[in-house]
N, C-alpha and C. Protein backbone atom coordinates (compact mmCIF):
# COMPACT_ATOMS: atom_id res chain seq x y z
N UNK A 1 96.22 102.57 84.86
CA UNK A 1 95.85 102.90 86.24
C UNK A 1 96.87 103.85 86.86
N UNK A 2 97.11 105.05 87.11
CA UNK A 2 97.14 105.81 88.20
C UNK A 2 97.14 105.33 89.69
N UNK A 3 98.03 105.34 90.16
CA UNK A 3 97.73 105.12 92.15
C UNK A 3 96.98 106.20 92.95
N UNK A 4 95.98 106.00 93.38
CA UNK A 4 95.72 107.66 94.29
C UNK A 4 96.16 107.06 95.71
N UNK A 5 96.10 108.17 96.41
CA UNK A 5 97.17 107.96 97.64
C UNK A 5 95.77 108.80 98.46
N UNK A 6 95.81 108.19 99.84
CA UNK A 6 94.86 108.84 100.57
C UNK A 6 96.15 108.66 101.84
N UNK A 7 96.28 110.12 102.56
CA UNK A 7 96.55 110.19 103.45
C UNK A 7 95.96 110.64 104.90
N UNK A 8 96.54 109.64 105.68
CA UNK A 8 95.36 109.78 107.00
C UNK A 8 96.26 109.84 108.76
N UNK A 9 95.73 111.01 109.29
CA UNK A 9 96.44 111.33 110.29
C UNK A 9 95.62 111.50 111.40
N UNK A 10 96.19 111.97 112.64
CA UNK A 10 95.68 111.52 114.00
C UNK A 10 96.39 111.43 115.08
N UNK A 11 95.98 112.11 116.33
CA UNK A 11 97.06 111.35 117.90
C UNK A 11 96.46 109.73 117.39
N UNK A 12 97.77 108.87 118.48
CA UNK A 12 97.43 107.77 118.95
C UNK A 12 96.41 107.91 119.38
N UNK A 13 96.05 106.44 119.01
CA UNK A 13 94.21 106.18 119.57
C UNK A 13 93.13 106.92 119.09
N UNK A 14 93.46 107.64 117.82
CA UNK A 14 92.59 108.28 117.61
C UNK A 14 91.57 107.49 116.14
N UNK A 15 91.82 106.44 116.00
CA UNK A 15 90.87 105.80 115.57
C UNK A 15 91.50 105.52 114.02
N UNK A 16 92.68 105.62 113.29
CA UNK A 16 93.52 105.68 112.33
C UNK A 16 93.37 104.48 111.78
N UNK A 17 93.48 103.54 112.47
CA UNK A 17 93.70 101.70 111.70
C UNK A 17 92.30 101.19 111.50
N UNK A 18 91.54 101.64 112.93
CA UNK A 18 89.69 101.38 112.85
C UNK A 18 89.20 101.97 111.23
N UNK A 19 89.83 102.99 110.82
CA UNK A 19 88.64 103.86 109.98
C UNK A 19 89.59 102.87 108.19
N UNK A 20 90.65 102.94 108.51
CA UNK A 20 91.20 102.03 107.54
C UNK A 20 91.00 100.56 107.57
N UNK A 21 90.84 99.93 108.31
CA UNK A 21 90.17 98.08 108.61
C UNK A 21 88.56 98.65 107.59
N UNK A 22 87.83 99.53 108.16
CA UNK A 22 86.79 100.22 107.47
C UNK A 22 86.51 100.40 105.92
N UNK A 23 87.61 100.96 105.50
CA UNK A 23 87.67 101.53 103.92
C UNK A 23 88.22 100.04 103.11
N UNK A 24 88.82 99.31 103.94
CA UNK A 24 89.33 98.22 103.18
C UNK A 24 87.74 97.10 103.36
N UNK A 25 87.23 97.06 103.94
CA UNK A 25 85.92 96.67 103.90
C UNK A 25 84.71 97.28 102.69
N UNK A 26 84.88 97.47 102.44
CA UNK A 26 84.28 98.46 100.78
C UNK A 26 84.81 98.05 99.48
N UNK A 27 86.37 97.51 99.68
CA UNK A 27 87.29 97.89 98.30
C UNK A 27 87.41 96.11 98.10
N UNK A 28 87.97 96.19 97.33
CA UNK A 28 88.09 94.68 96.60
C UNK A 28 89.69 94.74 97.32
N UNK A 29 90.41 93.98 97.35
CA UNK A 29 91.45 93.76 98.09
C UNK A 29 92.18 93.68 97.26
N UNK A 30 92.16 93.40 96.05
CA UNK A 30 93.15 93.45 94.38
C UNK A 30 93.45 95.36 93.72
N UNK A 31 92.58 95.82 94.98
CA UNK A 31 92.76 97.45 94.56
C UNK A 31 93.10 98.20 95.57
N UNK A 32 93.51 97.64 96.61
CA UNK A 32 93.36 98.48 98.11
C UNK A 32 94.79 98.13 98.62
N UNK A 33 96.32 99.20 98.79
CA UNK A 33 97.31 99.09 99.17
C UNK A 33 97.06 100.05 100.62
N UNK A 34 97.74 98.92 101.92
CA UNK A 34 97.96 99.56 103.10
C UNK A 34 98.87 99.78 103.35
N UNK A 35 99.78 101.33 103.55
CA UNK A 35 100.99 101.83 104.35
C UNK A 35 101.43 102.04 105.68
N UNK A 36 101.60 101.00 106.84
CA UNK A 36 101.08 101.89 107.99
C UNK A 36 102.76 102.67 107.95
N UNK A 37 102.33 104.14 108.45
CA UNK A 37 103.88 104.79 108.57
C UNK A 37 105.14 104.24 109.46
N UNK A 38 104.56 103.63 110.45
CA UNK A 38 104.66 102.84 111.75
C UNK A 38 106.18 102.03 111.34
N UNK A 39 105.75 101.54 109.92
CA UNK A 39 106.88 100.14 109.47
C UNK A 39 107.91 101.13 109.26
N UNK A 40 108.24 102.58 109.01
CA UNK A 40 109.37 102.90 108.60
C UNK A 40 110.06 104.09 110.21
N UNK A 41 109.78 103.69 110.90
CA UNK A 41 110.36 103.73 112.07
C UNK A 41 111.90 103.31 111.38
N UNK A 42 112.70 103.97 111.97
CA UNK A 42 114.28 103.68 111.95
C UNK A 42 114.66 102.92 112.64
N UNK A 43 115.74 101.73 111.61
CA UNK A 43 116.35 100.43 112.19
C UNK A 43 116.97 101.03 113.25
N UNK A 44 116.69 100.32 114.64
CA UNK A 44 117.65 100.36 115.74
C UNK A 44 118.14 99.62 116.31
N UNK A 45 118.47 98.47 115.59
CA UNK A 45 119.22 97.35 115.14
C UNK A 45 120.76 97.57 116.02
N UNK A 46 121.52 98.66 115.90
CA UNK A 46 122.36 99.30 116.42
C UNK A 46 122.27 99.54 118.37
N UNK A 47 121.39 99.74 118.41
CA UNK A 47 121.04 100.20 119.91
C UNK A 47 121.03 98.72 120.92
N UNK A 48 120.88 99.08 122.09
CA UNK A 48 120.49 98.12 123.23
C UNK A 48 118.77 98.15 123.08
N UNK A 49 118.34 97.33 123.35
CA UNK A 49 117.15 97.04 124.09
C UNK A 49 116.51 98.32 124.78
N UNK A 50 116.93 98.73 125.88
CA UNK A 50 116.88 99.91 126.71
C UNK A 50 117.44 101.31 126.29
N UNK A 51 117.99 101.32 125.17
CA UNK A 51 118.44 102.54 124.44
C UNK A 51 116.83 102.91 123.04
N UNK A 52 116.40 101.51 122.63
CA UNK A 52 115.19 101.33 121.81
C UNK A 52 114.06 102.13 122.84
N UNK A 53 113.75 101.01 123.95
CA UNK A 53 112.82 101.34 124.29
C UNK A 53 112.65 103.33 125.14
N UNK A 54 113.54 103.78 125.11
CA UNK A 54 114.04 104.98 125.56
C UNK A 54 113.95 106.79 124.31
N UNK A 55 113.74 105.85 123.04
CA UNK A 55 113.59 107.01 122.29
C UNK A 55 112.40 107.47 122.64
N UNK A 56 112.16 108.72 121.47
CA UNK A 56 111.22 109.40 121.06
C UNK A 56 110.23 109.42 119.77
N UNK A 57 109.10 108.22 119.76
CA UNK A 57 108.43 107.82 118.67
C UNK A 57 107.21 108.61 118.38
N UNK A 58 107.16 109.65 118.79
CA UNK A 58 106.22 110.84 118.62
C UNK A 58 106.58 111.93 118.30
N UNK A 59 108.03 111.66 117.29
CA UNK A 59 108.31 113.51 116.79
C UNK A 59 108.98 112.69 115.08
N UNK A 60 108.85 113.46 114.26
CA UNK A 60 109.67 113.53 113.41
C UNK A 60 110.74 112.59 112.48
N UNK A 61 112.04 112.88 113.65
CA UNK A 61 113.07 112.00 112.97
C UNK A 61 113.12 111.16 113.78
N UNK A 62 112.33 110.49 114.41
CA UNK A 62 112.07 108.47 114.47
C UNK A 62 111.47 107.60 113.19
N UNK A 63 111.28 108.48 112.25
CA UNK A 63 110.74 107.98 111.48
C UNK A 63 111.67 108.24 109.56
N UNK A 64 112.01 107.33 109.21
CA UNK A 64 112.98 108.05 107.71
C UNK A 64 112.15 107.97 106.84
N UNK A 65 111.40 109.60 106.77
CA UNK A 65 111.01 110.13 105.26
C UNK A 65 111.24 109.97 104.37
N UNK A 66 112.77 109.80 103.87
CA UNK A 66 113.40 110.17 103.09
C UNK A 66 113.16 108.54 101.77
N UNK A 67 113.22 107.47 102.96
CA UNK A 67 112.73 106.06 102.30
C UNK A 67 111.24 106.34 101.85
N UNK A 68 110.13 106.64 102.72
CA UNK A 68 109.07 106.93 102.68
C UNK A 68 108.72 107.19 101.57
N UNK A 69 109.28 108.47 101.56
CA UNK A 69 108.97 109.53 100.15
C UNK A 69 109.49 108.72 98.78
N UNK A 70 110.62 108.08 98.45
CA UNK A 70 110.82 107.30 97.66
C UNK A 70 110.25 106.59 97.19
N UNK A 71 109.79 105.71 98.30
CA UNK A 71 108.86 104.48 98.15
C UNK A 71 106.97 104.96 97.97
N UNK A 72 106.91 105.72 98.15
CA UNK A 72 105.68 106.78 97.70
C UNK A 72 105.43 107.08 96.27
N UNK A 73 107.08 107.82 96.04
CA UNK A 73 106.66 108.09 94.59
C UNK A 73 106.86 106.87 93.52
N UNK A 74 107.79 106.11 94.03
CA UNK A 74 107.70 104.40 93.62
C UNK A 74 106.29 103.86 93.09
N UNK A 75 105.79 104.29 94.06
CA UNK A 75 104.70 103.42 93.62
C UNK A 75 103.66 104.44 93.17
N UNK A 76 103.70 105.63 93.27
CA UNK A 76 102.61 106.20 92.58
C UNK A 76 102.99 106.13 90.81
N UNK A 77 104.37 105.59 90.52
CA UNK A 77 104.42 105.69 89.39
C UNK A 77 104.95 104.18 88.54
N UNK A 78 103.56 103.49 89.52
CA UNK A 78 103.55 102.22 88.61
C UNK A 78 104.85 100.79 89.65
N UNK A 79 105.27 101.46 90.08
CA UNK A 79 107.09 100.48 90.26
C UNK A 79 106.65 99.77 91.79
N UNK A 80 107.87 98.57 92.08
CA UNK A 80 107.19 97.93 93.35
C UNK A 80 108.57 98.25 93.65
N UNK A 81 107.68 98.31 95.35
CA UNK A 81 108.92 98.73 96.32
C UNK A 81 109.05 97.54 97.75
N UNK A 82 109.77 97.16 98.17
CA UNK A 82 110.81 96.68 99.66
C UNK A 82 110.41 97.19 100.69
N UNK A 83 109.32 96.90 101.07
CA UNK A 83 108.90 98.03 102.59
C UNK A 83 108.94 97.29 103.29
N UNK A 84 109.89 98.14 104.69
CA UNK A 84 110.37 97.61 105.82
C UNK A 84 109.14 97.43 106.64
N UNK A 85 109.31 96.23 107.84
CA UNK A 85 108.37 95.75 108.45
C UNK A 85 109.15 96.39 110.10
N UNK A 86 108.40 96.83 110.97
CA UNK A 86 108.49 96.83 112.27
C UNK A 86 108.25 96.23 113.26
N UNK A 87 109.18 95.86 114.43
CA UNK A 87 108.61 94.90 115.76
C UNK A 87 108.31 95.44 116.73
N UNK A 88 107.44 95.89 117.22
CA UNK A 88 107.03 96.58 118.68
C UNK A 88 107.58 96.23 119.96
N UNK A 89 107.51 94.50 119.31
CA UNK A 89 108.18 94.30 120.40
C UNK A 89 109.39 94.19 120.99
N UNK A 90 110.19 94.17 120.24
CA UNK A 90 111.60 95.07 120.18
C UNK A 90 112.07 95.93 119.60
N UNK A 91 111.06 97.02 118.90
CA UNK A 91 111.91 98.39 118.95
C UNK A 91 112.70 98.43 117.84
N UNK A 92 112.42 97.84 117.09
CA UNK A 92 113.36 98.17 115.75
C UNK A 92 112.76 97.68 114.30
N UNK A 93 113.25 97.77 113.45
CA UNK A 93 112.54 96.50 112.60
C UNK A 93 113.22 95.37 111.84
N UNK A 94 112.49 93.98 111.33
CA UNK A 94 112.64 93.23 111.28
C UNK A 94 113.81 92.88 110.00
N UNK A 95 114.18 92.04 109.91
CA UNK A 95 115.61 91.67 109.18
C UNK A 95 114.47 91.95 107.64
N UNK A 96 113.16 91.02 107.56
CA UNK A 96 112.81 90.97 106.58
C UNK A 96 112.40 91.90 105.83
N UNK A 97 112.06 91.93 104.91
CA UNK A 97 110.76 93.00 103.88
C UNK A 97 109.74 92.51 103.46
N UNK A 98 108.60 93.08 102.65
CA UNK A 98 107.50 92.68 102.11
C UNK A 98 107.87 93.41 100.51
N UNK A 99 107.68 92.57 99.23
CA UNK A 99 107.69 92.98 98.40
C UNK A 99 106.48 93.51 98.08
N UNK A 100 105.78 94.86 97.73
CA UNK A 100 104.39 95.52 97.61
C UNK A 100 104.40 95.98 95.87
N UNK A 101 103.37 95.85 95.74
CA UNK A 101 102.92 96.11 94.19
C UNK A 101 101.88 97.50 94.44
N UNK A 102 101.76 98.46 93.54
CA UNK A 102 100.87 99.62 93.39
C UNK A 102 99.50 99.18 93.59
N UNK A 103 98.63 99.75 94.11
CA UNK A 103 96.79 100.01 93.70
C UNK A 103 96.43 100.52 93.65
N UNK A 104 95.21 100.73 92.88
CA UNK A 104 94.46 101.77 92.43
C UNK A 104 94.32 102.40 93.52
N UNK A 105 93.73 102.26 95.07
CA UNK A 105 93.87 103.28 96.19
C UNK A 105 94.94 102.55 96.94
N UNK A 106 96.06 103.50 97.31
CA UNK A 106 97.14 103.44 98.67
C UNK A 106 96.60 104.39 99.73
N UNK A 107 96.26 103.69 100.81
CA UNK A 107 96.47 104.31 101.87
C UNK A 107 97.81 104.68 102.85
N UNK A 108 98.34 105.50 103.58
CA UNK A 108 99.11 105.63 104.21
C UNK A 108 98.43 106.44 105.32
N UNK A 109 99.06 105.65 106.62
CA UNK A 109 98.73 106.41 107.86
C UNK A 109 99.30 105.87 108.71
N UNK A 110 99.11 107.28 109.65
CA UNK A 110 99.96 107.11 110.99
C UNK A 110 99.86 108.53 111.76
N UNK A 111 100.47 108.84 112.96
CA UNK A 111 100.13 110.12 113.47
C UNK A 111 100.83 111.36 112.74
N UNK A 112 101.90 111.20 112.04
CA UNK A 112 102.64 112.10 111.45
C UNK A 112 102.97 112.22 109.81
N UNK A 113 102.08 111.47 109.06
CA UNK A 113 101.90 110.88 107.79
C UNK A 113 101.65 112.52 107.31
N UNK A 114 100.74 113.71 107.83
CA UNK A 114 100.95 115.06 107.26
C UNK A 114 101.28 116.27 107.77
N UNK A 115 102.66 114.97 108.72
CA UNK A 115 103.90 116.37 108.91
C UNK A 115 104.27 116.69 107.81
N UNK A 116 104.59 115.99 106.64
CA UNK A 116 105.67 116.14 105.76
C UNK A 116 105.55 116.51 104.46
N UNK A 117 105.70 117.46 104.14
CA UNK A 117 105.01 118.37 102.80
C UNK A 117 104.88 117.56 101.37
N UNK A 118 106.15 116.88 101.33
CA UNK A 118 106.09 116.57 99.79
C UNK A 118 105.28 115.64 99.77
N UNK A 119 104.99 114.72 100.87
CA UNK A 119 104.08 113.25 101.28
C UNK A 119 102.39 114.35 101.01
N UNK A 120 102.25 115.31 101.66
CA UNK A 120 101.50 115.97 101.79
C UNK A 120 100.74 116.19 99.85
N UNK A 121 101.83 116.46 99.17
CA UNK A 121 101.97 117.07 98.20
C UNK A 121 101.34 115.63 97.03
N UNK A 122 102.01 114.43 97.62
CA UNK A 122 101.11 113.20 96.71
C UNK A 122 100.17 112.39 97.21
N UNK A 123 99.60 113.42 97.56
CA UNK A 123 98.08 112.38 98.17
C UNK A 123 96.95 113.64 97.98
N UNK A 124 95.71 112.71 97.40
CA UNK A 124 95.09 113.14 96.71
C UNK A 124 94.33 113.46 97.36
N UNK A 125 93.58 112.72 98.61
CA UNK A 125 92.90 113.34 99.86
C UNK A 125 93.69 113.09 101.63
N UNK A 126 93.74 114.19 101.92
CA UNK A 126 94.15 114.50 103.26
C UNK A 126 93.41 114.59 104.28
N UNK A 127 93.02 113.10 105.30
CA UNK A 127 92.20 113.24 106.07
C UNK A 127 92.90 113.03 107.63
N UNK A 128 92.15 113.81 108.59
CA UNK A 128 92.64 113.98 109.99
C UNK A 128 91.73 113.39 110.94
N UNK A 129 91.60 112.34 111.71
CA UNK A 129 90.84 111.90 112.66
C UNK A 129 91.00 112.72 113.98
N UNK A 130 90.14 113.26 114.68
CA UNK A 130 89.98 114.13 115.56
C UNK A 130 89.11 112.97 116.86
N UNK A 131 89.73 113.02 118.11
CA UNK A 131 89.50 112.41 118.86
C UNK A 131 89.35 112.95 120.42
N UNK A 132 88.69 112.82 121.04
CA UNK A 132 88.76 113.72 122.19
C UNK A 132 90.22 113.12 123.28
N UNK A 133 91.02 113.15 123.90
CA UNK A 133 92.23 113.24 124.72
C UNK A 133 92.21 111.73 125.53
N UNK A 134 91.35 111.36 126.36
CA UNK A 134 90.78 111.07 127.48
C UNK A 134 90.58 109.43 126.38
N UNK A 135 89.59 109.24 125.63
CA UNK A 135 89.49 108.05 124.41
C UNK A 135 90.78 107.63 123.99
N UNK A 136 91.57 108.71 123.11
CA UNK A 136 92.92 107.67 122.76
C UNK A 136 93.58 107.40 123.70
N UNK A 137 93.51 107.78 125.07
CA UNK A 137 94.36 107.83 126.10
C UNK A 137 94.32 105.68 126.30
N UNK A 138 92.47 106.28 126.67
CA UNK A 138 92.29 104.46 126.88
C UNK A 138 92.39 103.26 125.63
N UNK A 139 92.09 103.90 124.79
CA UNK A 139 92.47 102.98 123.42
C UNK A 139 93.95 102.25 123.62
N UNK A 140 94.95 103.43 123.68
CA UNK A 140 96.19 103.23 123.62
C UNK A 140 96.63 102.66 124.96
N UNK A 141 96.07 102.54 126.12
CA UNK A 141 96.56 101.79 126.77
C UNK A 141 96.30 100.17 126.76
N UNK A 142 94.81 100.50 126.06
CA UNK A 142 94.46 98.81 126.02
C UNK A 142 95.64 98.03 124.97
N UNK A 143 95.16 98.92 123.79
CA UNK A 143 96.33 98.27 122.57
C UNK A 143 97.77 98.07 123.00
N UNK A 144 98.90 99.05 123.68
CA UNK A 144 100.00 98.88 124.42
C UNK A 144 100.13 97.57 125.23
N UNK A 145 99.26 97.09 126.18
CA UNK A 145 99.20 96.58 126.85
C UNK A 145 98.96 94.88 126.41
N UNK A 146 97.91 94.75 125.87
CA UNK A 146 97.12 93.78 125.36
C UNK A 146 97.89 93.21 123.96
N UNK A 147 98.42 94.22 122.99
CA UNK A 147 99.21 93.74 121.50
C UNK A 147 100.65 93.54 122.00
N UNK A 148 101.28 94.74 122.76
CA UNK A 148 102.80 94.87 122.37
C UNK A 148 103.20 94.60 123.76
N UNK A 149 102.42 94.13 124.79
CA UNK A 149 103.25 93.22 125.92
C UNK A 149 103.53 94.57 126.81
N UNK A 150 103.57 96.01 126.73
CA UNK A 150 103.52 97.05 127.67
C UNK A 150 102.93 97.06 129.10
N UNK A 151 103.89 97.23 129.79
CA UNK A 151 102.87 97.21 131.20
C UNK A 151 102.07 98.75 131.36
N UNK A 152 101.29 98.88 132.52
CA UNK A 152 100.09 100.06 132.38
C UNK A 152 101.22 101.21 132.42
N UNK A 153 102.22 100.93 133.65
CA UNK A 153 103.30 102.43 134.02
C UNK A 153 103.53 102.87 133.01
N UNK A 154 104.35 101.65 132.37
CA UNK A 154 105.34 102.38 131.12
C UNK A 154 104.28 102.63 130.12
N UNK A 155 102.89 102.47 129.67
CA UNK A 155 101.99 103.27 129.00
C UNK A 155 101.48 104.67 129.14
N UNK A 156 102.09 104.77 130.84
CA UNK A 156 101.22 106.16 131.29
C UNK A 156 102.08 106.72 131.05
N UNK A 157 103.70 106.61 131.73
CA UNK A 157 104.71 107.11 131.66
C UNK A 157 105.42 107.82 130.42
N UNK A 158 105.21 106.61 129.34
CA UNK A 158 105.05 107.45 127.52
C UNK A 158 104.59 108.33 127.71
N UNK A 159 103.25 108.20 127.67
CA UNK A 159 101.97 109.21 127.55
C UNK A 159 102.21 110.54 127.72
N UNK A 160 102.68 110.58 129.20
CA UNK A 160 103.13 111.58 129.78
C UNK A 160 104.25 112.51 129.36
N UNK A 161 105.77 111.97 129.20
CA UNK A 161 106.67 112.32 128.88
C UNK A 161 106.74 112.52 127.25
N UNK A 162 106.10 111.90 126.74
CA UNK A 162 106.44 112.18 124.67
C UNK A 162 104.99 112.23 123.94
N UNK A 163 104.16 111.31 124.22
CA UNK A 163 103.20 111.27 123.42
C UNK A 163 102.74 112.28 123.21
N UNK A 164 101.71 112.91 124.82
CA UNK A 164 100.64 113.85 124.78
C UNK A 164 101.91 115.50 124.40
N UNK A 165 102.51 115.54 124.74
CA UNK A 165 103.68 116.57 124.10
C UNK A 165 103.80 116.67 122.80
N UNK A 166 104.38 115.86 122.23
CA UNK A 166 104.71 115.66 120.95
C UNK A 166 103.41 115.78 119.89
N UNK A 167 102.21 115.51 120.59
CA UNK A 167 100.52 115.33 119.73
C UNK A 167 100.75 116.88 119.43
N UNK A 168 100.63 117.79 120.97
CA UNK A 168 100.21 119.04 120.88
C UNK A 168 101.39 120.04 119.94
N UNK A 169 102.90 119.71 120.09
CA UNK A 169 103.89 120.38 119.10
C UNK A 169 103.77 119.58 117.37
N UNK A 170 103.18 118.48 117.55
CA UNK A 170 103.74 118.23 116.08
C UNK A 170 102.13 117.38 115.08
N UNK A 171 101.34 117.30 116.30
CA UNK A 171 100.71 116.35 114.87
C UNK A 171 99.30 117.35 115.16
N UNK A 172 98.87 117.76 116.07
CA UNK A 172 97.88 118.64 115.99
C UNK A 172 98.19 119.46 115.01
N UNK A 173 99.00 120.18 115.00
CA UNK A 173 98.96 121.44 113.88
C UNK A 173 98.99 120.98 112.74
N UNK A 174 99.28 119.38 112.43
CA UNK A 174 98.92 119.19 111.16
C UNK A 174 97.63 119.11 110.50
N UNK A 175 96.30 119.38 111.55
CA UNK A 175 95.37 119.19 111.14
C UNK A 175 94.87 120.40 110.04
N UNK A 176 95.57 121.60 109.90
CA UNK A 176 95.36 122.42 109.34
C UNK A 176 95.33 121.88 107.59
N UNK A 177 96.00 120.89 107.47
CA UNK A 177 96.65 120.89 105.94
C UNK A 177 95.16 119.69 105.39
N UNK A 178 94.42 119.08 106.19
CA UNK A 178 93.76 118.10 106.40
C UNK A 178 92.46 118.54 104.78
N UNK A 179 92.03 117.68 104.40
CA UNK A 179 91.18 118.20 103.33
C UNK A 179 89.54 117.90 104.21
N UNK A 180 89.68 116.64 104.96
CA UNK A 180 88.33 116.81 105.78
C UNK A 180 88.68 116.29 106.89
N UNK A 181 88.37 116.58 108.39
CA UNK A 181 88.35 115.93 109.83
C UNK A 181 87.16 114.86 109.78
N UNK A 182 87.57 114.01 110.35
CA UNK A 182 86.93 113.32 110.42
C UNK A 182 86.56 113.04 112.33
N UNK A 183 85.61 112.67 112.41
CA UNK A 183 85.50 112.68 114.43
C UNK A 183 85.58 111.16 114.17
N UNK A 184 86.97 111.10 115.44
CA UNK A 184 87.25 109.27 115.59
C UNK A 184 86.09 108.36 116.52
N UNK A 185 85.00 109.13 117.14
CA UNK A 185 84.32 108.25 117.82
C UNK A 185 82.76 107.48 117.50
N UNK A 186 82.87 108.06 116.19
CA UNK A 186 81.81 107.40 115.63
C UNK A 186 82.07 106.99 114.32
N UNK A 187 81.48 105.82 113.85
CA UNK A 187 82.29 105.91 111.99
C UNK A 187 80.90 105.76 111.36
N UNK A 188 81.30 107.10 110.15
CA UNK A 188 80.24 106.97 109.55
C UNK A 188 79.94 106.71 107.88
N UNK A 189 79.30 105.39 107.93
CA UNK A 189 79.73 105.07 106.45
C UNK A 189 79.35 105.68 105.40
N UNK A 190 78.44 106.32 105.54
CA UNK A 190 77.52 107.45 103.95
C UNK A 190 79.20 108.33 104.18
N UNK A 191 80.17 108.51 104.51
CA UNK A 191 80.64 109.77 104.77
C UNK A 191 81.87 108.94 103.95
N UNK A 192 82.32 108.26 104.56
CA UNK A 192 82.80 106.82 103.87
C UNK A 192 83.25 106.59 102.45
N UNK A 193 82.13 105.99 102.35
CA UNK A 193 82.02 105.78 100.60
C UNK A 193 81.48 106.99 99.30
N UNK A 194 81.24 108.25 100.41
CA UNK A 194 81.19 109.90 99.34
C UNK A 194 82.96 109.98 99.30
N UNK A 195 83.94 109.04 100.20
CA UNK A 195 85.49 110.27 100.19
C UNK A 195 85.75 108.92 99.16
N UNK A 196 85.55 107.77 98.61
CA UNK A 196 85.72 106.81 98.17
C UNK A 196 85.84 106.77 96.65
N UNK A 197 84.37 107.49 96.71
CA UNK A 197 83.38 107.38 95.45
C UNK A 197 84.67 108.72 94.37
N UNK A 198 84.99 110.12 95.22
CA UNK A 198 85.76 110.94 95.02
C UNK A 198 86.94 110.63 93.76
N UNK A 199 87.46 109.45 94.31
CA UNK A 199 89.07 108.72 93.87
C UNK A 199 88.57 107.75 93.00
N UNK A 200 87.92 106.84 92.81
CA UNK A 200 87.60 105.79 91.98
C UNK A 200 86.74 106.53 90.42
């Protein structure tokens, strides 16, 4: 067995975990590995509370590639890897790990999963969820609010200052590298199980 790697990108709220809860609904669960990029957020273990909640989780280097990419090619070539787990609700991640074994399909996603070329470079399909502005806006406030204990301000206030910024400098233009867009407001399964059928 070979690992194929499907990579999947998107602003927040743009429908990323929905369309993956989705594909894992199809697959036998003895063949279906989930990456969210999310877990390799950088320990800030180091920081205050208010120094955590104060970064910038919509560009780049909040996030270490460099493990990523390791643990990528780890497992595309058979080997199990230590992947770090993240807490939302404090901003860093957790003391523990998850020991993960290869599958026949790995998914990985997150909004910036095809910033990064060489990540780009081992995944076999490159898909981009396209969402209209105004939808992930409310998605992401419900989820903020409702999962990770966020009040509405400090949802808008993100929004405002890093998110919707950071979408338009860094993860929009990744849609170029994308092998198909996908539109986040409808899911459609014939469309589904043709990108499925592809890899298996």
């Amino acid at each position: 067995m070979t690992p194929k790697l499907i990579a999947i990108s998107g602003g927040s709220g743009s429908g990323k975990t929905y369309f993956v809860n989705k594909i894992s609904e199809l697959l036998d669960a003895s063949k279906l590995l989930i990456i969210p990029l999310d877990n390799y957020y950088r320990d800030q273990s180091h920081l205050t509370i208010n120094e955590r909640i104060n970064q910038n989780y919509d560009q780049p280097d909040s996030l270490d590639f460099s493990l990523l990419l390791q643990h990528l090619t780890d497992l595309k070539n058979g080997k199990s890897i230590k992947m770090p787990e993240y807490d939302f609700t404090i901003h860093t991640r957790k003391q523990e790990m998850k020991e993960v074994d290869p599958k026949e399909i790995m998914i990985i996603e997150g909004i910036l999963t095809l910033e990064y070329e060489h990540i780009r470079d081992l995944a076999e399909l490159k898909i981009y969820i396209e969402t209209p502005d105004d939808i992930k806006f409310i998605r992401r406030l419900q989820r903020d609010t409702e999962e990770r204990g966020r009040s509405v301000e400090s949802v808008i206030n993100q929004y405002l200052d890093t998110v919707r910024p950071m979408f338009l400098r860094y993860i929009l233009p990744t849609k170029e590298y994308a092998d198909i867009i996908i539109d986040g407001t409808q899911y459609n399964p014939t469309l589904t199980k043709e990108l499925l059928q592809r890899l298996l």
